[in-house]
Protein backbone atom coordinates (compact mmCIF):
# COMPACT_ATOMS: atom_id res chain seq x y z
CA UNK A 1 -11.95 -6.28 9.63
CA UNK A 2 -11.06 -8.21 6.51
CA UNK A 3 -8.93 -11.90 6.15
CA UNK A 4 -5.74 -9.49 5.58
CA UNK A 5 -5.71 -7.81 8.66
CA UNK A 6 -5.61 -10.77 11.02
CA UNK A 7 -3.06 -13.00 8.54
CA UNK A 8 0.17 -11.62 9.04
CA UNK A 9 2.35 -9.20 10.71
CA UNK A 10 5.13 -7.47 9.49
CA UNK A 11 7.97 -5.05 10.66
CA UNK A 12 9.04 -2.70 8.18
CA UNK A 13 12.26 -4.03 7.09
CA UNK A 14 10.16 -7.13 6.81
CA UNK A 15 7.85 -4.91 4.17
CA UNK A 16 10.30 -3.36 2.48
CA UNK A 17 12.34 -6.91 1.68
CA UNK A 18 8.50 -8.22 0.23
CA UNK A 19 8.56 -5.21 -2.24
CA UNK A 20 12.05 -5.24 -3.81
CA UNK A 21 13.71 -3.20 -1.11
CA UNK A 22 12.83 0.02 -2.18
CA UNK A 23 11.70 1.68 1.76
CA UNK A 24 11.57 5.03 0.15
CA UNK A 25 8.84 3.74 -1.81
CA UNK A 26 7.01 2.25 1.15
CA UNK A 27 7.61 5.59 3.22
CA UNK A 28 6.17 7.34 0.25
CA UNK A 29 3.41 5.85 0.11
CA UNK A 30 2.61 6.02 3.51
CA UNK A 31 2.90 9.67 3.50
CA UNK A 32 0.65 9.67 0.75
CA UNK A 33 -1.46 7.69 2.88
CA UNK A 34 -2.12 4.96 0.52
CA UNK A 35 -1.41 2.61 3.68
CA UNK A 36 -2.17 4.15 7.28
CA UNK A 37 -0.25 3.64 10.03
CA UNK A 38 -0.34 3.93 14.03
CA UNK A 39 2.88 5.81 14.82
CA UNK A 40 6.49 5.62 13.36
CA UNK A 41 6.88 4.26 10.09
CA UNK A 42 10.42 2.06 11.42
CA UNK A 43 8.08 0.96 14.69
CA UNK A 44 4.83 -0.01 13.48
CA UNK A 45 3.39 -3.47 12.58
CA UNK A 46 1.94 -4.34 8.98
CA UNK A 47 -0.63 -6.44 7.85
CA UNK A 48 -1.29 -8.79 5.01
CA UNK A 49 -3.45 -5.95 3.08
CA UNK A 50 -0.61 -3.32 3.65
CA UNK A 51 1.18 -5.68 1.64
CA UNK A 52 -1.15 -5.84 -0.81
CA UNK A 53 -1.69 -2.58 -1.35
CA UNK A 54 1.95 -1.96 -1.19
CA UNK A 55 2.34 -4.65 -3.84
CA UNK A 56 -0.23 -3.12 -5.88
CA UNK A 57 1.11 0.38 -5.48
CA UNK A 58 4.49 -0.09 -7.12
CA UNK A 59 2.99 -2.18 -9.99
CA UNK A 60 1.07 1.02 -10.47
CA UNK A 61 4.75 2.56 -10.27
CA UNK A 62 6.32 0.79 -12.35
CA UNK A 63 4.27 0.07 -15.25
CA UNK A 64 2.93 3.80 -15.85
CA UNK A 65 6.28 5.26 -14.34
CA UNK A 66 3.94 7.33 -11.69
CA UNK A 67 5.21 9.21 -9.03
CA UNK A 68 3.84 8.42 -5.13
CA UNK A 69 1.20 10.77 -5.37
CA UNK A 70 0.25 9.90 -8.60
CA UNK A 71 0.08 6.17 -7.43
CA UNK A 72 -2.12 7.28 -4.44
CA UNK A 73 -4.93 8.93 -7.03
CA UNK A 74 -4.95 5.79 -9.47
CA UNK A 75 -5.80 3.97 -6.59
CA UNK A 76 -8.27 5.69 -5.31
CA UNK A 77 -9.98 6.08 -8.39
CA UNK A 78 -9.87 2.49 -9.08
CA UNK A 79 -11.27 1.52 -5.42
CA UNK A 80 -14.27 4.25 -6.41
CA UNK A 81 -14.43 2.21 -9.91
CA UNK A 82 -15.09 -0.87 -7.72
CA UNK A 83 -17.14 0.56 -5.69
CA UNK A 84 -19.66 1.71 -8.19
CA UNK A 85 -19.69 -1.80 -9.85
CA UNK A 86 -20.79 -3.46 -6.90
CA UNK A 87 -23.26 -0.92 -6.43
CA UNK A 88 -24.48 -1.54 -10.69
């Protein structure tokens, strides 16, 4: 369990107002899986790194214009870029 997970909680609306109000986005994302959640999208509770990885998501968005999915594979291709440095 990293810092993130234990330094904030957040409803949805609460998530969607810290990423420029664009819930679409955030419900795209989470059915791309790029954050995982425990039921209902409207009824869970977020953390500080679903935030951050919410955050980083629609940078991704916006600056290369990518679509959801697309967003989803950048990421995980840069989190298996990271990976393999640590492991250099």
């Amino acid at each position: 369990m990293s810092q993130y997970d234990q330094d904030v909680e957040l409803s949805f609306n609460e998530l969607v107002r810290a990423c420029g109000d664009q819930s679409d986005w955030v419900l795209s994302l989470i059915q791309e899986n790029v954050i995982t959640i425990s039921g209902e999208p409207h009824q869970a509770h977020y953390s500080g790194y679903h935030l951050a990885q919410v955050r980083r998501a629609y940078r991704i968005h916006r600056d290369f214009n990518a679509s959801a999915s697309a967003t989803a594979l950048i990421l995980e291709l840069l989190d298996e870029l990271e990976e393999l440095r640590r492991r250099a």
